[in-house]
PDB file of N, CA and C in Angstrom:
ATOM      1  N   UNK A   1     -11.487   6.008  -5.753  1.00  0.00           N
ATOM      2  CA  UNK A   1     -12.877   6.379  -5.699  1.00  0.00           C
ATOM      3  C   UNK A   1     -13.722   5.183  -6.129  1.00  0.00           C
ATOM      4  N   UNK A   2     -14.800   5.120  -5.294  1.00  0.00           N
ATOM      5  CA  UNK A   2     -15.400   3.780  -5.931  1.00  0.00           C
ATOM      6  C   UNK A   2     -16.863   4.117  -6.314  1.00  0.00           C
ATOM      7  N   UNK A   3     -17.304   3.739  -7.112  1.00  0.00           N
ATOM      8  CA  UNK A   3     -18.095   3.788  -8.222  1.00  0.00           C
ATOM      9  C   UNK A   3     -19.322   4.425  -8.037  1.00  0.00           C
ATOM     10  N   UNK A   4     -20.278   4.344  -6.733  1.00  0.00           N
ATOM     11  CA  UNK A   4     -20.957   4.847  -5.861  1.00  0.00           C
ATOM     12  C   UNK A   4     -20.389   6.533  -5.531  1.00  0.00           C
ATOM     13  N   UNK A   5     -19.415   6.257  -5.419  1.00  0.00           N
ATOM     14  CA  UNK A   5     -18.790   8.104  -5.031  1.00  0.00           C
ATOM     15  C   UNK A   5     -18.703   8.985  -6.325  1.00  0.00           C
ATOM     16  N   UNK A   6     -18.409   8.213  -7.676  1.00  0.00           N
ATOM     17  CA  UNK A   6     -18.298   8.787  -8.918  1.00  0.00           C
ATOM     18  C   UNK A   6     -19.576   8.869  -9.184  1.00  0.00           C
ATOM     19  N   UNK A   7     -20.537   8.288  -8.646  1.00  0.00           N
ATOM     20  CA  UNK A   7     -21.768   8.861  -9.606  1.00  0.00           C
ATOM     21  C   UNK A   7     -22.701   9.789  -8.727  1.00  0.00           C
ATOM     22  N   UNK A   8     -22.120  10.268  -7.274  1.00  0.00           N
ATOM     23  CA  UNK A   8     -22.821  11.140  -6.495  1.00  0.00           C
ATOM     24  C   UNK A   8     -21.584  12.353  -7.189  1.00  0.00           C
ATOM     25  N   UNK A   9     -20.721  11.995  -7.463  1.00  0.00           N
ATOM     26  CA  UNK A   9     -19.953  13.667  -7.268  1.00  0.00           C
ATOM     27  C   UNK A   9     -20.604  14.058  -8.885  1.00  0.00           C
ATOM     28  N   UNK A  10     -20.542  12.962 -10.042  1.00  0.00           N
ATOM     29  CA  UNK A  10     -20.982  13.763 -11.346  1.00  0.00           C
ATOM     30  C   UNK A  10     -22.656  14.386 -11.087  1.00  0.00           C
ATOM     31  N   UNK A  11     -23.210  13.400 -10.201  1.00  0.00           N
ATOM     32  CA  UNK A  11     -24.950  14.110 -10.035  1.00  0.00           C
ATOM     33  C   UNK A  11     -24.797  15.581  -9.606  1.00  0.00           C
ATOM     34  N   UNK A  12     -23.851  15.516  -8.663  1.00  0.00           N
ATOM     35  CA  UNK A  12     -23.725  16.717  -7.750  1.00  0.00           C
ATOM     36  C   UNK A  12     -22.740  17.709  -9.181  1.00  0.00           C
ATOM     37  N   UNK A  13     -22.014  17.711  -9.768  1.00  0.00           N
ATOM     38  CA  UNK A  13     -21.501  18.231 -10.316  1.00  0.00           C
ATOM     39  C   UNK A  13     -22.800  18.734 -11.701  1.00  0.00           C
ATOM     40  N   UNK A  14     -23.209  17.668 -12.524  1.00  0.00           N
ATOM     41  CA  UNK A  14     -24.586  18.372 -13.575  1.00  0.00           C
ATOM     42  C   UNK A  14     -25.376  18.265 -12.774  1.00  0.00           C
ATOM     43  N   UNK A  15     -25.523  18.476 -11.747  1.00  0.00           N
ATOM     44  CA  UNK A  15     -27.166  18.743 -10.878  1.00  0.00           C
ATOM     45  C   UNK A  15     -28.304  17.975 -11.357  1.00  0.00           C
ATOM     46  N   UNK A  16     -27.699  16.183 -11.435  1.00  0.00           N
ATOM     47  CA  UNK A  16     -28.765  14.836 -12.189  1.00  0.00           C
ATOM     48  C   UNK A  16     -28.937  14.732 -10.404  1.00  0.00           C
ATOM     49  N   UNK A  17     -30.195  13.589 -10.914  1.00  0.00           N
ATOM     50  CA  UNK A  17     -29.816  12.485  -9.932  1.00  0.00           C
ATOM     51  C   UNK A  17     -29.013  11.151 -10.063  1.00  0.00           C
ATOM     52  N   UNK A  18     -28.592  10.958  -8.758  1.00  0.00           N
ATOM     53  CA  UNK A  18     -27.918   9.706  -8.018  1.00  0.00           C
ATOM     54  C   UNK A  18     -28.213   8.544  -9.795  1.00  0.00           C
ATOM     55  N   UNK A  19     -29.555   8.232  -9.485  1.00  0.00           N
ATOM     56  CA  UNK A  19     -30.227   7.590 -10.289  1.00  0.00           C
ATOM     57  C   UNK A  19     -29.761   7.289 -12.011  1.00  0.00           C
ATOM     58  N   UNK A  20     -30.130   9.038 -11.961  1.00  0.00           N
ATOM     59  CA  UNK A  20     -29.987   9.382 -13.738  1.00  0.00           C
ATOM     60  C   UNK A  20     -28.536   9.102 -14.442  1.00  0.00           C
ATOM     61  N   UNK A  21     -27.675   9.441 -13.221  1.00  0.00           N
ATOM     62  CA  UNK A  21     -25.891   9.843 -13.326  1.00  0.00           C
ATOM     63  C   UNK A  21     -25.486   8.107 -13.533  1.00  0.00           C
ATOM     64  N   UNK A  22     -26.616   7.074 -12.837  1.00  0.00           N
ATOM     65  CA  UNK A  22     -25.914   5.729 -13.029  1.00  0.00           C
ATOM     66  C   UNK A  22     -26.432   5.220 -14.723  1.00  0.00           C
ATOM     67  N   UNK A  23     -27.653   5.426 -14.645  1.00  0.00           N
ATOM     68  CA  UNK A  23     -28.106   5.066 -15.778  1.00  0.00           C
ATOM     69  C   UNK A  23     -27.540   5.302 -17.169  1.00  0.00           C
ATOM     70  N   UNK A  24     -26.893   6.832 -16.847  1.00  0.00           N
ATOM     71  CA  UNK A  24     -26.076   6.961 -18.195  1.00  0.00           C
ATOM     72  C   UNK A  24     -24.327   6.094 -18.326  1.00  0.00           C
ATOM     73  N   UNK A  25     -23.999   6.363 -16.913  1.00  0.00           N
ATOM     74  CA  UNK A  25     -22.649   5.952 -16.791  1.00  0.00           C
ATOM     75  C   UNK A  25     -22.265   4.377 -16.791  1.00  0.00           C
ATOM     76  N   UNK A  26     -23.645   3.644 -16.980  1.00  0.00           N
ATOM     77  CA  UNK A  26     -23.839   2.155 -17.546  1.00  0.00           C
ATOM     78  C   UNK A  26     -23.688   2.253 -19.000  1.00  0.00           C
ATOM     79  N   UNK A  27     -24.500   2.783 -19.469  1.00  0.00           N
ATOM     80  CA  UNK A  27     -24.791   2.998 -20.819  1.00  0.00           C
ATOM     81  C   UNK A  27     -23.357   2.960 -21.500  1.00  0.00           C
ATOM     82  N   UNK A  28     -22.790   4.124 -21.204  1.00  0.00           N
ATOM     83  CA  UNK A  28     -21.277   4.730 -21.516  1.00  0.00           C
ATOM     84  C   UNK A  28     -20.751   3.559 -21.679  1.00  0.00           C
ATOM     85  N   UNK A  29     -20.371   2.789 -20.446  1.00  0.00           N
ATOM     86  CA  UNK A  29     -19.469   1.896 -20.359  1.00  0.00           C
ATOM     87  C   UNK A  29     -20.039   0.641 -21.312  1.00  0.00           C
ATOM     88  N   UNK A  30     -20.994   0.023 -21.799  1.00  0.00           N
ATOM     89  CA  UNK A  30     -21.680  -0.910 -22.337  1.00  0.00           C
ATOM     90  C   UNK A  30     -21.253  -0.295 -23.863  1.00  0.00           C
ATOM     91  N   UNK A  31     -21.332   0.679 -24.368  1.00  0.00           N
ATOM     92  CA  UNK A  31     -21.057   1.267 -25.528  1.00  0.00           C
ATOM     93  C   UNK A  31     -19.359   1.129 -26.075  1.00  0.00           C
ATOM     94  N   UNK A  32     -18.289   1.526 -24.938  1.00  0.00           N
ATOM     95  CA  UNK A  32     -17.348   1.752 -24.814  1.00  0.00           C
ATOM     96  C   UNK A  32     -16.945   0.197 -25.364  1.00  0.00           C
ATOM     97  N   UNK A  33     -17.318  -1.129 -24.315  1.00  0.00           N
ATOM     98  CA  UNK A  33     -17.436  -2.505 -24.245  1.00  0.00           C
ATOM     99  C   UNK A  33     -16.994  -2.553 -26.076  1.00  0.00           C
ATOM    100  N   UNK A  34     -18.695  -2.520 -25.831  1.00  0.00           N
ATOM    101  CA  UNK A  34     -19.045  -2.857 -27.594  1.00  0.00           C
ATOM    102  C   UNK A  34     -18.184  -2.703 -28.874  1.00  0.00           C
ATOM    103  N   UNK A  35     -18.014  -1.431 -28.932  1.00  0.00           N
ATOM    104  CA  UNK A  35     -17.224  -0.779 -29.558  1.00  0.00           C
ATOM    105  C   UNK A  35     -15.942  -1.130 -29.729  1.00  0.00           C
ATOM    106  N   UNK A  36     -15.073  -1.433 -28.822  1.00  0.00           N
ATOM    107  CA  UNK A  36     -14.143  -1.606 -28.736  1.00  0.00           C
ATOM    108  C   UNK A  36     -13.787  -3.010 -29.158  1.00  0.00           C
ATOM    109  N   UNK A  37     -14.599  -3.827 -28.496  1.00  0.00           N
ATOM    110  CA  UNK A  37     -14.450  -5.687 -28.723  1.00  0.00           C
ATOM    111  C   UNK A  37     -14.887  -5.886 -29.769  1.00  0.00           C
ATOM    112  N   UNK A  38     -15.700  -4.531 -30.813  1.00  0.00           N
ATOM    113  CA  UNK A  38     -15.295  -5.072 -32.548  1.00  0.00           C
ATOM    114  C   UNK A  38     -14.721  -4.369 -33.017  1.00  0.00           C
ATOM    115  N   UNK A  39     -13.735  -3.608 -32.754  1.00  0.00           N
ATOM    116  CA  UNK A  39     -12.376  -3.011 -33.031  1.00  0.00           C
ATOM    117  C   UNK A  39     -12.188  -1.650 -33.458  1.00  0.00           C
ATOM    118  N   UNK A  40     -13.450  -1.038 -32.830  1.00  0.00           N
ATOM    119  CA  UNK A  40     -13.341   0.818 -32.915  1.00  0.00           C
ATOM    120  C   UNK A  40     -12.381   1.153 -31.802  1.00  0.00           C
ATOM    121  N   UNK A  41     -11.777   2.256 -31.958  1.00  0.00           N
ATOM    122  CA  UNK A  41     -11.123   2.991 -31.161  1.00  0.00           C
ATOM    123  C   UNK A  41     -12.196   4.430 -30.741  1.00  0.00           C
ATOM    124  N   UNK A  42     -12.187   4.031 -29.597  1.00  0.00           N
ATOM    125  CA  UNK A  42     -13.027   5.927 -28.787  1.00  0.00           C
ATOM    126  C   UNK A  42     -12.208   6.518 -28.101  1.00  0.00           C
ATOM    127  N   UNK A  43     -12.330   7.584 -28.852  1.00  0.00           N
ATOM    128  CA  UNK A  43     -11.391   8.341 -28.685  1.00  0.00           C
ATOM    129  C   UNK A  43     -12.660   9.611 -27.237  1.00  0.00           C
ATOM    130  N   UNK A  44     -11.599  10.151 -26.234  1.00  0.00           N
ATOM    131  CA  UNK A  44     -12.441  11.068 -25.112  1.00  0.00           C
ATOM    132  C   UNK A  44     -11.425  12.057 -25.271  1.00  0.00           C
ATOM    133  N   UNK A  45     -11.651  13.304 -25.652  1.00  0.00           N
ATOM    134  CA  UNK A  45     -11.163  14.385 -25.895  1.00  0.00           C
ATOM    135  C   UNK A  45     -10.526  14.552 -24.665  1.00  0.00           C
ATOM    136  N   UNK A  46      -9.436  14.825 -24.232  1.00  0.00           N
ATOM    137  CA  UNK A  46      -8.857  15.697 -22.771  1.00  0.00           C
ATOM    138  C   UNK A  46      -8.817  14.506 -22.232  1.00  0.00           C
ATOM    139  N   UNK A  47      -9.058  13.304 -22.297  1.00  0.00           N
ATOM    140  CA  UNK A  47      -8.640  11.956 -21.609  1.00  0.00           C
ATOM    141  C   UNK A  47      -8.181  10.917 -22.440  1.00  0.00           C
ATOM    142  N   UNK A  48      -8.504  10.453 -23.663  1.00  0.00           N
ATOM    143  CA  UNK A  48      -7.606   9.324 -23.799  1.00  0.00           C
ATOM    144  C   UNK A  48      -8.543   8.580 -24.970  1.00  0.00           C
ATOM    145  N   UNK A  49      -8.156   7.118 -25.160  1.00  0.00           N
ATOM    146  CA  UNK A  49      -8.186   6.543 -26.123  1.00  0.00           C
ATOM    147  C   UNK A  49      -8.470   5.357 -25.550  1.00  0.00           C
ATOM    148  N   UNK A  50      -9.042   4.668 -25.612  1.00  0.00           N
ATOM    149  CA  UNK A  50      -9.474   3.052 -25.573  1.00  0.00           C
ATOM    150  C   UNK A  50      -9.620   2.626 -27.070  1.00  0.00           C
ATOM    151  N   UNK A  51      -9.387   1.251 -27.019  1.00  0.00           N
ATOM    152  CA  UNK A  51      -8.742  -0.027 -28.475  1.00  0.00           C
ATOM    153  C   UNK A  51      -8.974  -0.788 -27.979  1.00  0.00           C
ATOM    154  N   UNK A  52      -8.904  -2.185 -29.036  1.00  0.00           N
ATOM    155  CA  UNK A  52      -8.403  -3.518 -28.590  1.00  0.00           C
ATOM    156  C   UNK A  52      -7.421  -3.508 -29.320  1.00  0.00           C
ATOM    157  N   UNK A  53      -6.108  -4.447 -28.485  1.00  0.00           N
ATOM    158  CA  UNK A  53      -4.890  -4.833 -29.244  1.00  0.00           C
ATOM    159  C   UNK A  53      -4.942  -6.580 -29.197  1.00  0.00           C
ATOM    160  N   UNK A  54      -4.251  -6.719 -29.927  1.00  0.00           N
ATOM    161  CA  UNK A  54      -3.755  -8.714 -29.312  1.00  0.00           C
ATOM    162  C   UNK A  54      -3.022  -8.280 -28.877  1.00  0.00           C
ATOM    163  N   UNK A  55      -2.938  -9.433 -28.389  1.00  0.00           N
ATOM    164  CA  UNK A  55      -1.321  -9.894 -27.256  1.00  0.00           C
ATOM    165  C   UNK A  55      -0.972 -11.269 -28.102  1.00  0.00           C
ATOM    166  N   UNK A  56       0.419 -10.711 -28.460  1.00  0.00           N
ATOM    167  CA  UNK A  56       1.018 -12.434 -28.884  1.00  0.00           C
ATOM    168  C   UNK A  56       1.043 -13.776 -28.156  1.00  0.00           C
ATOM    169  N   UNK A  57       0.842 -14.670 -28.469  1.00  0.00           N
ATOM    170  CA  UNK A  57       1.516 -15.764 -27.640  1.00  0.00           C
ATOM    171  C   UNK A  57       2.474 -15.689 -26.878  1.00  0.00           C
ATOM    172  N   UNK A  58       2.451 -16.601 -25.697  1.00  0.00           N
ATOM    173  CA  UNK A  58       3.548 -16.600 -24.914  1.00  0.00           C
ATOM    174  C   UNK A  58       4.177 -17.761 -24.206  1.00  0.00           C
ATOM    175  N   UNK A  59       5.294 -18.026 -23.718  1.00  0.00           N
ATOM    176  CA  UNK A  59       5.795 -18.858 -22.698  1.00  0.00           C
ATOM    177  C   UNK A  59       5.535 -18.358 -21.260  1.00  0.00           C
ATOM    178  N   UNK A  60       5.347 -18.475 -20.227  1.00  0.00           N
ATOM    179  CA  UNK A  60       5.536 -17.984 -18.637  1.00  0.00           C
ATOM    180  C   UNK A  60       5.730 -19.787 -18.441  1.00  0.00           C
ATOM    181  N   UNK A  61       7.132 -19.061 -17.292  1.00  0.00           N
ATOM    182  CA  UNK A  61       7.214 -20.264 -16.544  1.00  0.00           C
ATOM    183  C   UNK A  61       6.967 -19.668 -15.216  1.00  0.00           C
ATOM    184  N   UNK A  62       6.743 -20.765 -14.119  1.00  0.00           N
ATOM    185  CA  UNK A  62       6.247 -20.335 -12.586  1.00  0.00           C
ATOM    186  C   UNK A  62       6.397 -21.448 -11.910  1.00  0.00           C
ATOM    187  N   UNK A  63       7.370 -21.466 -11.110  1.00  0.00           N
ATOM    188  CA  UNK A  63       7.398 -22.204 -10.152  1.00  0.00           C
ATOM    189  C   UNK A  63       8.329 -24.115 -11.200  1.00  0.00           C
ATOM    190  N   UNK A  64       8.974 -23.529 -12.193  1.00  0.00           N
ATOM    191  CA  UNK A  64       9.826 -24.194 -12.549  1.00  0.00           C
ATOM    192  C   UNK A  64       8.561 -25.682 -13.695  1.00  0.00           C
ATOM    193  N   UNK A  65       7.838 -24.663 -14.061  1.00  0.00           N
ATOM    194  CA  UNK A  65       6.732 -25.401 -14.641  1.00  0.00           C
ATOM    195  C   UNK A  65       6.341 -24.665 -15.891  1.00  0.00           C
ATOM    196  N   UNK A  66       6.234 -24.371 -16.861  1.00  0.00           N
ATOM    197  CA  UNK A  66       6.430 -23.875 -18.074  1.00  0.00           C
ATOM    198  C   UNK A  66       4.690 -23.800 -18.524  1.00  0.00           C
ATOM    199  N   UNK A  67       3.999 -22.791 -18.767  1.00  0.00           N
ATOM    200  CA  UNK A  67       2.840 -22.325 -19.895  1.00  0.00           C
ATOM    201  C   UNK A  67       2.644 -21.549 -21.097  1.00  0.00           C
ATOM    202  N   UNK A  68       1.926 -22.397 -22.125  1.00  0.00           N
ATOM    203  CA  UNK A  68       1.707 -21.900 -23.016  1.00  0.00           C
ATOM    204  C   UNK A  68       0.746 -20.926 -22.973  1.00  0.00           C
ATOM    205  N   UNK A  69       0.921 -19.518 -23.339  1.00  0.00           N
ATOM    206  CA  UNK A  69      -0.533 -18.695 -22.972  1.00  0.00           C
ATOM    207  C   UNK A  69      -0.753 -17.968 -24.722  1.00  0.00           C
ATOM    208  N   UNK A  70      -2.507 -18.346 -24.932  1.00  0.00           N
ATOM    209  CA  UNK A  70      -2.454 -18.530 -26.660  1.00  0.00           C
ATOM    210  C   UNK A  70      -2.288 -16.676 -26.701  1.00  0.00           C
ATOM    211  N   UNK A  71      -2.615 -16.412 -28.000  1.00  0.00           N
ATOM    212  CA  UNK A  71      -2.660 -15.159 -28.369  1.00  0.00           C
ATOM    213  C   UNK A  71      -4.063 -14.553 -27.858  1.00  0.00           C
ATOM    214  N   UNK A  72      -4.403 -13.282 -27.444  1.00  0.00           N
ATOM    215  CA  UNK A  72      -5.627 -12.878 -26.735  1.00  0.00           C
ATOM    216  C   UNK A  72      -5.890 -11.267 -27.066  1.00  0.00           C
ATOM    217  N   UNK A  73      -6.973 -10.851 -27.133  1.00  0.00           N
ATOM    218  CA  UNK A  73      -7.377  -9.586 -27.436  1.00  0.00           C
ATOM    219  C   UNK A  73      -7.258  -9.307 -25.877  1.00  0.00           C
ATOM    220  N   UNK A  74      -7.014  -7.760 -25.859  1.00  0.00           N
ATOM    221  CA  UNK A  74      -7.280  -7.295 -24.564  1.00  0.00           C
ATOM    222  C   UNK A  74      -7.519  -5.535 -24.814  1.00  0.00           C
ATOM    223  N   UNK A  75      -8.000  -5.012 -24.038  1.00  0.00           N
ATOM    224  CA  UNK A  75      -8.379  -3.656 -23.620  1.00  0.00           C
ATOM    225  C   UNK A  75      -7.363  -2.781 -23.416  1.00  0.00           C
ATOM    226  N   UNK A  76      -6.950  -1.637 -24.311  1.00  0.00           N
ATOM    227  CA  UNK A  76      -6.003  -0.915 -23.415  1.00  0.00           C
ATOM    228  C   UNK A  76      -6.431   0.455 -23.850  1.00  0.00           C
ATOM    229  N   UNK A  77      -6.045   1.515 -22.567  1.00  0.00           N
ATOM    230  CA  UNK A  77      -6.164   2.381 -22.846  1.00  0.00           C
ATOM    231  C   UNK A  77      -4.731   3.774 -22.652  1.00  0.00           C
ATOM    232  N   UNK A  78      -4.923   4.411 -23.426  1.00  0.00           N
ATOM    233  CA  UNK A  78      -4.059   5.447 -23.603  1.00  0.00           C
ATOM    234  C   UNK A  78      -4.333   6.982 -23.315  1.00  0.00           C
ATOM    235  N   UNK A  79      -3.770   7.370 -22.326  1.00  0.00           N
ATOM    236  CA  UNK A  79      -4.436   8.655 -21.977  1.00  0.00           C
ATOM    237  C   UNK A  79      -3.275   9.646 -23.345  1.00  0.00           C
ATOM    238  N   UNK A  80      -4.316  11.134 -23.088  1.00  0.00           N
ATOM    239  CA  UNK A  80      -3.934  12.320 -24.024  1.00  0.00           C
ATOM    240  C   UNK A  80      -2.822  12.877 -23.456  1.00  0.00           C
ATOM    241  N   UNK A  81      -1.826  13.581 -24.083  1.00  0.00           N
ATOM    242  CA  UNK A  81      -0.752  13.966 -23.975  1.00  0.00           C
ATOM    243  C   UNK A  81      -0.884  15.057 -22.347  1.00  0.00           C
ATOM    244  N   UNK A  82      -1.783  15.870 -22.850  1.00  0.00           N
ATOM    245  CA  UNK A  82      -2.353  16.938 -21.476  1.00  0.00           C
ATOM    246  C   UNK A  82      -2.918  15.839 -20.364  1.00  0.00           C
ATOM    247  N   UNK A  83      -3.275  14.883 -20.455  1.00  0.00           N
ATOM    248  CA  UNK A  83      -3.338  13.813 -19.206  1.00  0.00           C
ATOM    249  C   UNK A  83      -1.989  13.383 -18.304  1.00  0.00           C
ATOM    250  N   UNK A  84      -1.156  13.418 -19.458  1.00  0.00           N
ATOM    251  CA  UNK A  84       0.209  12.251 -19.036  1.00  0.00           C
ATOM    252  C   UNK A  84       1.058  13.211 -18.305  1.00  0.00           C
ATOM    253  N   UNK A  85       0.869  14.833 -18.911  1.00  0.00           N
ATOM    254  CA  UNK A  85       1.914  15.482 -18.196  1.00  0.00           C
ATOM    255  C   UNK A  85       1.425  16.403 -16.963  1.00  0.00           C
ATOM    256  N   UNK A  86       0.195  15.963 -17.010  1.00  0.00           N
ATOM    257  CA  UNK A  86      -0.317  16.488 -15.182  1.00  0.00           C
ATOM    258  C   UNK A  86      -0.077  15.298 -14.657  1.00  0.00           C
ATOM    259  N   UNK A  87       0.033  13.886 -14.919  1.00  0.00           N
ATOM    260  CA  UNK A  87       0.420  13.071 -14.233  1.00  0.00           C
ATOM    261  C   UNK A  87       2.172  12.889 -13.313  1.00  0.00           C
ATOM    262  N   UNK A  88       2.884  13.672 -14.621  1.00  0.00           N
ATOM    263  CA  UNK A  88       4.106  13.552 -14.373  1.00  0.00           C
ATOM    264  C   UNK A  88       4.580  14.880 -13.873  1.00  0.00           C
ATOM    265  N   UNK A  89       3.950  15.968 -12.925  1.00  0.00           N
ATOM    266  CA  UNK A  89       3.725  17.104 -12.561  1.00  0.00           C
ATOM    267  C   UNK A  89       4.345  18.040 -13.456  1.00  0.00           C
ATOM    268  N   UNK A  90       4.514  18.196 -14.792  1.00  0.00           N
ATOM    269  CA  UNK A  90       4.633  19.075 -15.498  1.00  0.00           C
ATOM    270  C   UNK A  90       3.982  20.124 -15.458  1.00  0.00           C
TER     271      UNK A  90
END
């Protein structure tokens, strides 16, 4: 679904507009950003969990050529238990 289709089906779903449904669903995500890249965890009831973790340092080699890749924060998210097992058709 691309991003344009998610914010006509939530308008259509709370009866917003097109408009209103983007304005918040910026917001959301800018908050989410924030939050997270100074090290809150948000938690979405019935969906999941977003964090930042590091990632350790690493070696990758490619193509018989060897990189150092430093240690790095990154984004991850974790869906809720009732997420994972409609995923796995439970």
């Amino acid at each position: 679904m691309k991003y344009e289709q998610l914010i006509a089906e939530v308008a259509k779903k709370t009866n917003n507009t097109n408009s209103y449904v983007k304005e918040v669903l910026n917001a959301f995500q800018e908050i989410i950003v924030k939050q997270v890249k100074n090290g809150e965890k948000i938690r979405l009831p019935k969906l999941g969990t977003f964090e930042k973790v590091e990632r350790a340092p690493k070696i990758t080699i490619l193509k018989d050529k060897t990189y150092n890749v430093p240690k790095r924060a990154a984004l991850k998210f974790t869906a809720t238990a009732p997420v994972k097992r409609l995923f796995r058709g439970e």
